[in-house]
C-alpha atoms as a PDB file:
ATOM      1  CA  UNK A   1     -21.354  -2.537   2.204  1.00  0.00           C
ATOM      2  CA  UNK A   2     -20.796  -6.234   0.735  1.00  0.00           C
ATOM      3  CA  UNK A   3     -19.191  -8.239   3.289  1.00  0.00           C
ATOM      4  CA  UNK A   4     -16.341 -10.317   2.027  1.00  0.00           C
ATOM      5  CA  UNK A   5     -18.045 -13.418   2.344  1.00  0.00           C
ATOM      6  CA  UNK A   6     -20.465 -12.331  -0.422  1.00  0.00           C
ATOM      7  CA  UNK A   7     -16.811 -11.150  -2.728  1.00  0.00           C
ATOM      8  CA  UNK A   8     -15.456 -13.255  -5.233  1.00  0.00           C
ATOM      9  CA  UNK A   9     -11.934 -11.706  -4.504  1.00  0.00           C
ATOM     10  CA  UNK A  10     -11.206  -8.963  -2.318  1.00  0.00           C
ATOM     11  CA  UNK A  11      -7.452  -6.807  -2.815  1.00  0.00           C
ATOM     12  CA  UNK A  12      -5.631  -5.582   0.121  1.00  0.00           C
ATOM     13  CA  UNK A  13      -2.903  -2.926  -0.149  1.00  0.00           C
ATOM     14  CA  UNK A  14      -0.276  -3.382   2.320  1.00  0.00           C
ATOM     15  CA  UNK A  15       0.991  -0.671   4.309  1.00  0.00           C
ATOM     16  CA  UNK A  16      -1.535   0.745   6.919  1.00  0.00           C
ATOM     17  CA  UNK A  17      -3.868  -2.437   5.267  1.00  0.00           C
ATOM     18  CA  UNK A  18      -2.599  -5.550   6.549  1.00  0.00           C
ATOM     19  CA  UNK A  19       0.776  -4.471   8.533  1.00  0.00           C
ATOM     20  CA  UNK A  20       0.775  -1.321  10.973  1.00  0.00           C
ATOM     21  CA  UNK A  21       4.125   0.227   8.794  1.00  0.00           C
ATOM     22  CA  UNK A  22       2.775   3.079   7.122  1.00  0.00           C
ATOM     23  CA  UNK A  23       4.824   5.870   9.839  1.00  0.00           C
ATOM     24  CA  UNK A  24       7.973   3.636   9.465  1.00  0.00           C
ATOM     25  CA  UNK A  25       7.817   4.642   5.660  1.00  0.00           C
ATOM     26  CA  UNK A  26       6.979   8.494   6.937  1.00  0.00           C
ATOM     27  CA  UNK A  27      10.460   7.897   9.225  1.00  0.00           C
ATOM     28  CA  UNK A  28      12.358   6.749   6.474  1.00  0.00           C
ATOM     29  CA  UNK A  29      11.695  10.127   4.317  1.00  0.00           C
ATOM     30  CA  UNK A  30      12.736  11.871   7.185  1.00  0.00           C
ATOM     31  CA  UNK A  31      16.025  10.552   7.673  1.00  0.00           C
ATOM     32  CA  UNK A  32      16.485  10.077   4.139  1.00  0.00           C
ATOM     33  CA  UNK A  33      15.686  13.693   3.328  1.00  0.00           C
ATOM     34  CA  UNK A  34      17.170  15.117   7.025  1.00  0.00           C
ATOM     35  CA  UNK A  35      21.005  15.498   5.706  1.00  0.00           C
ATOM     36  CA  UNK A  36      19.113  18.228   3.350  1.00  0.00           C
ATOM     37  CA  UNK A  37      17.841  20.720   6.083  1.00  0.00           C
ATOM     38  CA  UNK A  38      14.951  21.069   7.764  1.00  0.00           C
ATOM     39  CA  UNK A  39      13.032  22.421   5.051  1.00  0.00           C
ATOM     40  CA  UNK A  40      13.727  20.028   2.382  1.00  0.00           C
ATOM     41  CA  UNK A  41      13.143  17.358   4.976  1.00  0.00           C
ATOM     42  CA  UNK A  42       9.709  18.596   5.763  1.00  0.00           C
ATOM     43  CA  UNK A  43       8.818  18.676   2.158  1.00  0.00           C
ATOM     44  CA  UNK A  44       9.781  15.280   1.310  1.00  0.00           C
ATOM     45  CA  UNK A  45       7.520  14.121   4.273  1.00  0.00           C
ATOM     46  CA  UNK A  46       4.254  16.137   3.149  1.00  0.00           C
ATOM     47  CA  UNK A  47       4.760  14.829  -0.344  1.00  0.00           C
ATOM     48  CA  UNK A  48       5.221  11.309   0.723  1.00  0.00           C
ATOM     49  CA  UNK A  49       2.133  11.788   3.299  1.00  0.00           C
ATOM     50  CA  UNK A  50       0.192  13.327  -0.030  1.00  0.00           C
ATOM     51  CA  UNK A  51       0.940  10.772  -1.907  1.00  0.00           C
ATOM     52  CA  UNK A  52       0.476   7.433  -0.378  1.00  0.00           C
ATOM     53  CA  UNK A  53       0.390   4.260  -2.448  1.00  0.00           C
ATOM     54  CA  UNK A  54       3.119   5.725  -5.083  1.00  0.00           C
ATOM     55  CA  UNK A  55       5.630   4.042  -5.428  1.00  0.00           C
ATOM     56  CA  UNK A  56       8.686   5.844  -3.644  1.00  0.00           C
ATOM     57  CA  UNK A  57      11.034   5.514  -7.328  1.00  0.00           C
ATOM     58  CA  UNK A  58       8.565   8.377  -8.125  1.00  0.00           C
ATOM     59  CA  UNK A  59       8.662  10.274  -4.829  1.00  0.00           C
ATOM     60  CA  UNK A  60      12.082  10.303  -4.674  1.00  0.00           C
ATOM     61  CA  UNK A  61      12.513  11.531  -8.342  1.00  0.00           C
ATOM     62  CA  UNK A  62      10.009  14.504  -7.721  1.00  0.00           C
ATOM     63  CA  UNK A  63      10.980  15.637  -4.138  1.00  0.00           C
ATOM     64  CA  UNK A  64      15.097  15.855  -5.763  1.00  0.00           C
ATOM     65  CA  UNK A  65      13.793  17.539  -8.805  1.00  0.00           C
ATOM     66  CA  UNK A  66      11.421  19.997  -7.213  1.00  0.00           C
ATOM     67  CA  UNK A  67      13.265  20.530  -3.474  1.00  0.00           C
ATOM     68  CA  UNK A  68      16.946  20.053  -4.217  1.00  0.00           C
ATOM     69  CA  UNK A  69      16.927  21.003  -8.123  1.00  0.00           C
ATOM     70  CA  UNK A  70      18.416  17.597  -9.370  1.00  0.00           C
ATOM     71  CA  UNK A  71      17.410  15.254 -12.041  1.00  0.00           C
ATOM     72  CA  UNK A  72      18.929  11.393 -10.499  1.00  0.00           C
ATOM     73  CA  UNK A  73      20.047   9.340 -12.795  1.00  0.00           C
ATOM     74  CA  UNK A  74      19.150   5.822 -12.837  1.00  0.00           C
ATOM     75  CA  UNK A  75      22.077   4.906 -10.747  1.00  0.00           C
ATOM     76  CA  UNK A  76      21.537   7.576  -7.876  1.00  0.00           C
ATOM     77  CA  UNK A  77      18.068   6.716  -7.965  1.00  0.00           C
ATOM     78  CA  UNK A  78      18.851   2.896  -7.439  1.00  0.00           C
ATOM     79  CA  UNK A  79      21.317   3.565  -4.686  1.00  0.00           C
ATOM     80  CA  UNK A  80      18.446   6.204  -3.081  1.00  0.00           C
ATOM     81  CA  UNK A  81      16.058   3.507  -3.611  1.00  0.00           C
ATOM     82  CA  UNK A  82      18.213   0.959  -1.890  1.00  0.00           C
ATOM     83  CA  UNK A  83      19.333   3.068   1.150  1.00  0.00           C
ATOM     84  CA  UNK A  84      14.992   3.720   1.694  1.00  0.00           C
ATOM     85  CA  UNK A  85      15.233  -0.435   1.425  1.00  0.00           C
ATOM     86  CA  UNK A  86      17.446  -0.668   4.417  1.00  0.00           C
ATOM     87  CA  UNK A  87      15.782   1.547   6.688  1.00  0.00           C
ATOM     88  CA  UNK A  88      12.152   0.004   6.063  1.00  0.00           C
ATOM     89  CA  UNK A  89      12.303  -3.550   5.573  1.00  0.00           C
ATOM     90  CA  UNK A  90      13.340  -4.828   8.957  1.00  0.00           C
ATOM     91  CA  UNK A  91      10.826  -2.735  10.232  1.00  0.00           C
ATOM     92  CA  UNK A  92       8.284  -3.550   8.391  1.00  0.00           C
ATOM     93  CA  UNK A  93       8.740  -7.908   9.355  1.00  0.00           C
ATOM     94  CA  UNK A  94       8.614  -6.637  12.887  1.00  0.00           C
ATOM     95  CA  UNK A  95       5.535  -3.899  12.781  1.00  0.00           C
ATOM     96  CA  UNK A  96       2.576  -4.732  14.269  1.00  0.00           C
ATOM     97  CA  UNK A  97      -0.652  -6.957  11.929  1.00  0.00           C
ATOM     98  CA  UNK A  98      -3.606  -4.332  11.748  1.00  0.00           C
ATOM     99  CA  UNK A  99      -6.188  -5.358  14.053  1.00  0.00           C
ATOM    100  CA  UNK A 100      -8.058  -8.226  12.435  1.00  0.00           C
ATOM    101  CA  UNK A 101      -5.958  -8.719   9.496  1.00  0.00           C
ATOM    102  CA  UNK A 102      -4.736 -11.764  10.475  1.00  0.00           C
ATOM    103  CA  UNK A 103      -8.365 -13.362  11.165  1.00  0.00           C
ATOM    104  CA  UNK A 104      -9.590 -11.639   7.819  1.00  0.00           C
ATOM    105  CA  UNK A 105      -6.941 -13.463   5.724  1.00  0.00           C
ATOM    106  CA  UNK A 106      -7.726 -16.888   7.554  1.00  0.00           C
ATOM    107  CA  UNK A 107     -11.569 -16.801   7.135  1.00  0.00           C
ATOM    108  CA  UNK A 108     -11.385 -15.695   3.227  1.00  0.00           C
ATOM    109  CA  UNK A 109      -8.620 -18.498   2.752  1.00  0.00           C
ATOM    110  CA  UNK A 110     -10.622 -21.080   1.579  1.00  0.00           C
ATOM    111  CA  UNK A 111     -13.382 -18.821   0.017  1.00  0.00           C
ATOM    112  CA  UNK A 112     -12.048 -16.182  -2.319  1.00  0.00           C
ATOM    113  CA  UNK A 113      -8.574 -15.259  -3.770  1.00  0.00           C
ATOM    114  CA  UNK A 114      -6.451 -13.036  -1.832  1.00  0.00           C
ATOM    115  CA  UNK A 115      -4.299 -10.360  -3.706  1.00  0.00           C
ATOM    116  CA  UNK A 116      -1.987  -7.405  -2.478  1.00  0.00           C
ATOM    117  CA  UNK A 117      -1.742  -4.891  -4.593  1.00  0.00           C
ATOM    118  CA  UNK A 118       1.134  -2.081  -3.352  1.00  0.00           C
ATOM    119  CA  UNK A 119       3.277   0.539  -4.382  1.00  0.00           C
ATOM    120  CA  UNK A 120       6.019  -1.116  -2.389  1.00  0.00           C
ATOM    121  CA  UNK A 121       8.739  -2.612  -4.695  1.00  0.00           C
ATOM    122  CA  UNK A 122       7.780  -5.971  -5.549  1.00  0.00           C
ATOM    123  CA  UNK A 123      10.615  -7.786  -5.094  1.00  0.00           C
ATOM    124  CA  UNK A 124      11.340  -6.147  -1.302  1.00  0.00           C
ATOM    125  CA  UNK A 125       7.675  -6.663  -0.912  1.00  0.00           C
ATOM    126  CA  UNK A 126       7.684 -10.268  -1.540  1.00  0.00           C
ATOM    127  CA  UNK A 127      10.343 -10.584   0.912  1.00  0.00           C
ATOM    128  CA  UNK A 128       8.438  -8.943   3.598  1.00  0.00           C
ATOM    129  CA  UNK A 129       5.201 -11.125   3.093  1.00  0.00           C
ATOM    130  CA  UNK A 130       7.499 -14.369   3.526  1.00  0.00           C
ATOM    131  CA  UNK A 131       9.520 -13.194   6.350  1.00  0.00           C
ATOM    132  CA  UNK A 132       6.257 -12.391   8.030  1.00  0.00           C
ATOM    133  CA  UNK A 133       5.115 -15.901   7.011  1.00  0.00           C
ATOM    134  CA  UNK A 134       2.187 -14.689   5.107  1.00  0.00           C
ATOM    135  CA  UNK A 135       2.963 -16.506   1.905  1.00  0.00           C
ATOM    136  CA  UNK A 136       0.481 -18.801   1.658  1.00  0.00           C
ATOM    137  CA  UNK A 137      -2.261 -16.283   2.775  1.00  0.00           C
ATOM    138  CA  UNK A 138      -2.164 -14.670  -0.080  1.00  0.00           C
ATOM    139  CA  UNK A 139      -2.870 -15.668  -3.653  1.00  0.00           C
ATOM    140  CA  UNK A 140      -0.604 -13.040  -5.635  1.00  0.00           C
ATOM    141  CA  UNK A 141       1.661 -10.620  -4.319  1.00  0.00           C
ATOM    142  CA  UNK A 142       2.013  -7.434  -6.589  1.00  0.00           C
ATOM    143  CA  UNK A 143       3.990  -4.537  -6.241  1.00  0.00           C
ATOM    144  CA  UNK A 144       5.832  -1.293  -8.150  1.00  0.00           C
ATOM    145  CA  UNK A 145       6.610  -0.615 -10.571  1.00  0.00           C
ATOM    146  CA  UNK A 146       3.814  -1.713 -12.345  1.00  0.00           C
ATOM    147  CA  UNK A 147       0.842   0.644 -11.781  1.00  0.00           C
ATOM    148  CA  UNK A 148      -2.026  -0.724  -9.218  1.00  0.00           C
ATOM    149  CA  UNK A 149      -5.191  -0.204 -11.962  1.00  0.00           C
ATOM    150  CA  UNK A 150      -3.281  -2.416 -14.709  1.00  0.00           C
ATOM    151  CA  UNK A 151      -2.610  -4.724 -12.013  1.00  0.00           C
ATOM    152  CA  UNK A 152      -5.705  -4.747 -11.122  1.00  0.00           C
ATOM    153  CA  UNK A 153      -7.219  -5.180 -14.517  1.00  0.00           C
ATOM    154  CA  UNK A 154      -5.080  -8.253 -14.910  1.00  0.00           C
ATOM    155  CA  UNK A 155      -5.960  -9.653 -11.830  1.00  0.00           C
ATOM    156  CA  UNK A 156      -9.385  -9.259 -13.177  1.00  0.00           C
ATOM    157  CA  UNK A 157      -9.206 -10.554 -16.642  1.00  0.00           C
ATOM    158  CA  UNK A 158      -7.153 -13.740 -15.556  1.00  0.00           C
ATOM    159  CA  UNK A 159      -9.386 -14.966 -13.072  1.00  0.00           C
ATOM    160  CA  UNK A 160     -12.813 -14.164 -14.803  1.00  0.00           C
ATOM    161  CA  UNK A 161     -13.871 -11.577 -11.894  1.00  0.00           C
ATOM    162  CA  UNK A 162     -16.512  -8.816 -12.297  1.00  0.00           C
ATOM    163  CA  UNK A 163     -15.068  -5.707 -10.888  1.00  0.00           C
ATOM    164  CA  UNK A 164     -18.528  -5.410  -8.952  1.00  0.00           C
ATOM    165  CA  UNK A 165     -17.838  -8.662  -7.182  1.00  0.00           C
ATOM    166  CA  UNK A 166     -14.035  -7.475  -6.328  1.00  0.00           C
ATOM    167  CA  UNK A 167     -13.435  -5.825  -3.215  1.00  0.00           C
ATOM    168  CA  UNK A 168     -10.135  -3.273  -2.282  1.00  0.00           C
ATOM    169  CA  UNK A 169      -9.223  -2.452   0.991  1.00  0.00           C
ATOM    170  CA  UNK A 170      -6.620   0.810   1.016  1.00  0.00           C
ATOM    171  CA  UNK A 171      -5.686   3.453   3.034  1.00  0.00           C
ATOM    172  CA  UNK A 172      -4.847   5.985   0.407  1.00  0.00           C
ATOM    173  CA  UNK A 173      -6.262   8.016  -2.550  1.00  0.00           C
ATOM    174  CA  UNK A 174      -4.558   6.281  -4.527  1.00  0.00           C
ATOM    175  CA  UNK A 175      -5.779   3.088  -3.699  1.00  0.00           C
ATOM    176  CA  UNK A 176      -9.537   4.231  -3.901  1.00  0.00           C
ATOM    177  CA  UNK A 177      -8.535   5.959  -7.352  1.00  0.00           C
ATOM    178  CA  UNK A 178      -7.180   2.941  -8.782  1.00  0.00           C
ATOM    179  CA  UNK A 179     -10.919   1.535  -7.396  1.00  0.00           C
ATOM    180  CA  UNK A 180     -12.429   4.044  -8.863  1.00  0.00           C
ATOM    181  CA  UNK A 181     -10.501   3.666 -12.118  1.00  0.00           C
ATOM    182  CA  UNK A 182     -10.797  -0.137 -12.690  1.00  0.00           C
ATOM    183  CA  UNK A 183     -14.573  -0.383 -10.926  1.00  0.00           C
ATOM    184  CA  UNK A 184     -13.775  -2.393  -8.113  1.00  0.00           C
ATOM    185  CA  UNK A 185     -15.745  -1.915  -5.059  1.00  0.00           C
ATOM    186  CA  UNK A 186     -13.575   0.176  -2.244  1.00  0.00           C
ATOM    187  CA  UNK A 187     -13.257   0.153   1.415  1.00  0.00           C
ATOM    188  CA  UNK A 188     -10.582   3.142   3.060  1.00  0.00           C
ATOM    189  CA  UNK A 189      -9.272   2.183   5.331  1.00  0.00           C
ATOM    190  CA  UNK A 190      -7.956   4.796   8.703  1.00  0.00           C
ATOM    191  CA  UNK A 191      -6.641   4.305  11.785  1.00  0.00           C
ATOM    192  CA  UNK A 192      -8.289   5.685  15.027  1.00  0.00           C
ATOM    193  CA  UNK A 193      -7.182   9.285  15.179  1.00  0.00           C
ATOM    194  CA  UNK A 194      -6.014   9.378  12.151  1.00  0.00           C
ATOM    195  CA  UNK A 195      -6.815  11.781   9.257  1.00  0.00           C
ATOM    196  CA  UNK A 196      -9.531  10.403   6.726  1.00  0.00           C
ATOM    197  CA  UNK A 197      -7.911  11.306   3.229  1.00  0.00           C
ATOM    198  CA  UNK A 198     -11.419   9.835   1.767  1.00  0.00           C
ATOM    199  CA  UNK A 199     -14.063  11.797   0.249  1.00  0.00           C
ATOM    200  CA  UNK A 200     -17.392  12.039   1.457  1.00  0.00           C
ATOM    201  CA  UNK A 201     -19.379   8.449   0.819  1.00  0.00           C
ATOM    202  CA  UNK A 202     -16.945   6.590   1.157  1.00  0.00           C
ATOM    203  CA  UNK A 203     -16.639   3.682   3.597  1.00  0.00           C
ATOM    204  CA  UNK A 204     -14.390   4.006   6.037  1.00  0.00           C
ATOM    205  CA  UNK A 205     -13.109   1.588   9.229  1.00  0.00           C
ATOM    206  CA  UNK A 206     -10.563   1.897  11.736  1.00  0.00           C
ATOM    207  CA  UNK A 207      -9.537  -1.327  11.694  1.00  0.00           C
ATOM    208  CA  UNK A 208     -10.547  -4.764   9.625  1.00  0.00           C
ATOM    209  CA  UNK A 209     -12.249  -6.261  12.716  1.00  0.00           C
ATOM    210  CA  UNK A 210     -14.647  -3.696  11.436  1.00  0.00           C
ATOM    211  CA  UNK A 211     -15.575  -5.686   7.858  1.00  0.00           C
ATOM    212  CA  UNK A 212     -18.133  -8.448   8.330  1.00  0.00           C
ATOM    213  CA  UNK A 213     -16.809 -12.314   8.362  1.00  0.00           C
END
């Protein structure tokens, strides 16, 4: 693998990337879904878990649709939307960094643009990365509803990079399909004792510590 100090730009996703908050998103499914019954409730959590990196907008129109047999409108969605808000964000300023996230961000500061790409609503998601202080590590801060691989190919086209000299660092299928898509180089991301949702050949760490400075 190409170390980040030989990338022009390297991409992070967020969740289980940079902060340790992807099982506060599983928790919030739960208890968003648990007033359903058990069964709807364990749905909604093993399409969320299937599913990582989409934005939950979509999630929660699917799982209603194809668990409770209702269509939202955009109102109930907003107000769904809103109550998964209030059970993640605090959470999510408090959660742990992921082991050598912190460092990573420093050492590229100076040497390469910095991007998150997520399927967290941009606007909570924005919040989150100043309320964590992380601003100013970053050099754009994207989220839903926009789609990560036109994100991505703006990203690209406005700062002149060759997706061969872009790296993105996920923790999802989604992410390395969006990779895939767009031709960015790809690093999955999962934690210790955690399942690897990769296929085979792709690289995989535990933790950033794990990429080269």
């Amino acid at each position: 693998m190409t170390g980040p100090n030989q990338t022009q730009a390297v991409i992070f996703d967020f969740d289980g990337v940079i902060v340790e908050s992807a099982d506060i998103k599983t928790a919030a499914f739960r208890a968003l879904y648990r007033p359903h019954g058990a069964a709807v409730e364990a749905a909604a959590v093993a399409h969320h878990l299937a599913n990582g990196g989409i934005s939950r907008r979509k999630k929660i129109r699917h799982i209603h649709r194809e668990h409770l047999g209702i269509s939202l409108d955009q109102a109930e969605l907003d107000r769904l939307c809103a109550l998964f808000s209030s059970l993640v964000e605090d959470a999510v300023v408090a959660a742990p960094a992921v082991p050598g996230a912190l460092p990573l961000l420093a050492h590229l500061a100076e040497r390469a643009p910095r991007f998150v790409v997520s399927g967290t609503p941009e606007p909570e998601l924005k919040r989150i990365v100043a309320r964590r202080g992380l601003t100013d590590m970053f050099t754009e801060v994207h989220g839903s509803p926009r789609e990560k691989p036109p994100i991505i190919r703006d990203l690209l086209a406005r700062y002149g990079l060759a997706p061969a000299a872009v790296l993105f660092i996920g923790d999802a299928l989604t992410d390395w399909r969006a990779a895939k898509e767009t031709g960015v180089r790809f690093v999955g991301r999962a934690a210790d004792g955690a399942e690897n949702p990769f296929p085979a050949g792709v690289t995989v760490i535990a933790d950033l510590t794990e990429l080269p400075l």
